[in-house]
Protein backbone atom coordinates (compact mmCIF):
# COMPACT_ATOMS: atom_id res chain seq x y z
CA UNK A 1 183.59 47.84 -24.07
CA UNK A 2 183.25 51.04 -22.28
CA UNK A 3 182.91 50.72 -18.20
CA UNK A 4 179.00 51.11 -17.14
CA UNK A 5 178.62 51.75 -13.36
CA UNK A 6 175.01 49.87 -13.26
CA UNK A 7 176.22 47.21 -15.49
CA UNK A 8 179.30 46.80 -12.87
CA UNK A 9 176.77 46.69 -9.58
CA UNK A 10 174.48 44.81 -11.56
CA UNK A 11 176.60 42.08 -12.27
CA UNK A 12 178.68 42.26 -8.83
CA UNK A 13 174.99 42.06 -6.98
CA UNK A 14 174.33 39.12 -9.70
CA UNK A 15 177.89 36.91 -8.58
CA UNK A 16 176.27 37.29 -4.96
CA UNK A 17 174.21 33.70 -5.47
CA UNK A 18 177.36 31.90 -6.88
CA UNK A 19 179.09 29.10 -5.32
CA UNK A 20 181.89 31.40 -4.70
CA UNK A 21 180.71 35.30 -4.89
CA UNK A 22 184.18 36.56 -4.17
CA UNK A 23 185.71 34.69 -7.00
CA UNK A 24 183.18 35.96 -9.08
CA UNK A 25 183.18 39.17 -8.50
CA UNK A 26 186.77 39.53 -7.89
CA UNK A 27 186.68 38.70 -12.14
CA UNK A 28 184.14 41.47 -12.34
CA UNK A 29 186.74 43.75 -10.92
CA UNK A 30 189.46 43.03 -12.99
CA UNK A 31 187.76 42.95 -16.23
CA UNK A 32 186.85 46.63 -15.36
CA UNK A 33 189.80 47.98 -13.77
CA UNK A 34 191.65 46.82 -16.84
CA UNK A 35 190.79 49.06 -18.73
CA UNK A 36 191.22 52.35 -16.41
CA UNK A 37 190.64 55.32 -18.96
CA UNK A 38 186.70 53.14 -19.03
CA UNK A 39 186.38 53.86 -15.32
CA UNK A 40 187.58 57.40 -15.14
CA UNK A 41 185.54 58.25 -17.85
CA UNK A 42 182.27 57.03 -16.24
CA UNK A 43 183.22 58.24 -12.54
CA UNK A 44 184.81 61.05 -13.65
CA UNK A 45 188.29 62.32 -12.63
CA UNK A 46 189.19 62.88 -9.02
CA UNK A 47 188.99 66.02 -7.56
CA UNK A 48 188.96 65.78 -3.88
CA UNK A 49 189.47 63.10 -1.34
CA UNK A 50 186.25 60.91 -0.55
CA UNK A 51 183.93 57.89 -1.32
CA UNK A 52 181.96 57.27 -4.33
CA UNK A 53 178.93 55.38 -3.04
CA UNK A 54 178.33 52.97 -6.30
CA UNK A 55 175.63 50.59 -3.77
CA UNK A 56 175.40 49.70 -0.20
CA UNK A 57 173.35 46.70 0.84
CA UNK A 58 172.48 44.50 3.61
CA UNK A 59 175.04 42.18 0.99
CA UNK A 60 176.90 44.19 -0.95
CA UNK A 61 178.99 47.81 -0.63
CA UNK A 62 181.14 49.19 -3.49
CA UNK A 63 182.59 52.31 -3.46
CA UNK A 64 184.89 54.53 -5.39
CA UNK A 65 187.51 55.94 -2.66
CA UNK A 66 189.46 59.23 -3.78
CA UNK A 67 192.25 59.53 -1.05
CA UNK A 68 194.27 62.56 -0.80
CA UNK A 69 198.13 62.60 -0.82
CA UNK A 70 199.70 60.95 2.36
CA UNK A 71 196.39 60.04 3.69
CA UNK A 72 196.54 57.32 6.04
CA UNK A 73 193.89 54.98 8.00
CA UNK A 74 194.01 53.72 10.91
CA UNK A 75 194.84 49.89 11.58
CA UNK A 76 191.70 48.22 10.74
CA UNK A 77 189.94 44.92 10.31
CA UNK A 78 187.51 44.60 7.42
CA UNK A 79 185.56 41.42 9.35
CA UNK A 80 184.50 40.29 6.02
CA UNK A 81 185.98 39.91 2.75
CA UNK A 82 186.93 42.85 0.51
CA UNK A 83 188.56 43.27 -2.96
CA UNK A 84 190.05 46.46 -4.37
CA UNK A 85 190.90 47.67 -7.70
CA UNK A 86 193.10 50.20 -8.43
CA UNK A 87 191.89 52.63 -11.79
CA UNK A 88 194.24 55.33 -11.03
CA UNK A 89 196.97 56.09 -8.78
CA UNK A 90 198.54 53.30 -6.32
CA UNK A 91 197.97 52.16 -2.67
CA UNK A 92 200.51 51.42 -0.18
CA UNK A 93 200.07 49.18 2.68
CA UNK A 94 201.25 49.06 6.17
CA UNK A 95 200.63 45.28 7.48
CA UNK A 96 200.33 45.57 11.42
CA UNK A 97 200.20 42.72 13.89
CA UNK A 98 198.76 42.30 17.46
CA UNK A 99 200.69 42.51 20.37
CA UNK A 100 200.57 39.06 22.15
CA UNK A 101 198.84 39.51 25.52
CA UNK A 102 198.11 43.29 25.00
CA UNK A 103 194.02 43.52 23.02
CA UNK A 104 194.00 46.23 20.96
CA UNK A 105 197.35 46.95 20.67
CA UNK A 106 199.37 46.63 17.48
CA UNK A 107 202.60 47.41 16.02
């Protein structure tokens, strides 16, 4: 089954009232990242770095991100849950941690 942007937010946005929304929509994600040649096909090949806007709610923000070589972010805290799925390329990770008795400081 070919990947269908609305279908995708529609369902997400759906999984929202469920006993547990991130489980549910964490399946969502799979199921479509699975098949990544569905998802490239619909948003359409990279061609510069930025974000993809699919919906952003009061309860709900997906986005396609299209990061450049080497780009990096900054340490951050999502203060909520989040879920990524990868369609094409990879992500690396740096995992930071505080620095006991210094507030904003990490290493």
């Amino acid at each position: 089954m070919p990947f269908d942007r609305d279908r995708f937010v529609a369902d997400c946005a759906a999984s929202l009232d469920e006993s547990d929304p991130q489980v549910a929509i964490q399946d969502h994600l799979a199921r479509a990242v699975s098949d990544h040649v569905a998802v490239l096909a619909e948003l359409g090949e990279p061609t510069s770095a930025g974000l993809d806007v699919l919906v952003a709610s009061p309860r709900l923000t997906i986005f396609a991100a299209r990061w450049a070589p080497n780009m990096t972010l900054s340490p951050h805290n999502h203060e909520m849950w989040a879920l990524i799925g990868l369609y094409s390329g990879r992500e690396d990770n740096i995992f930071w941690r505080r620095l006991p008795g210094s507030p904003g400081r990490v290493e």
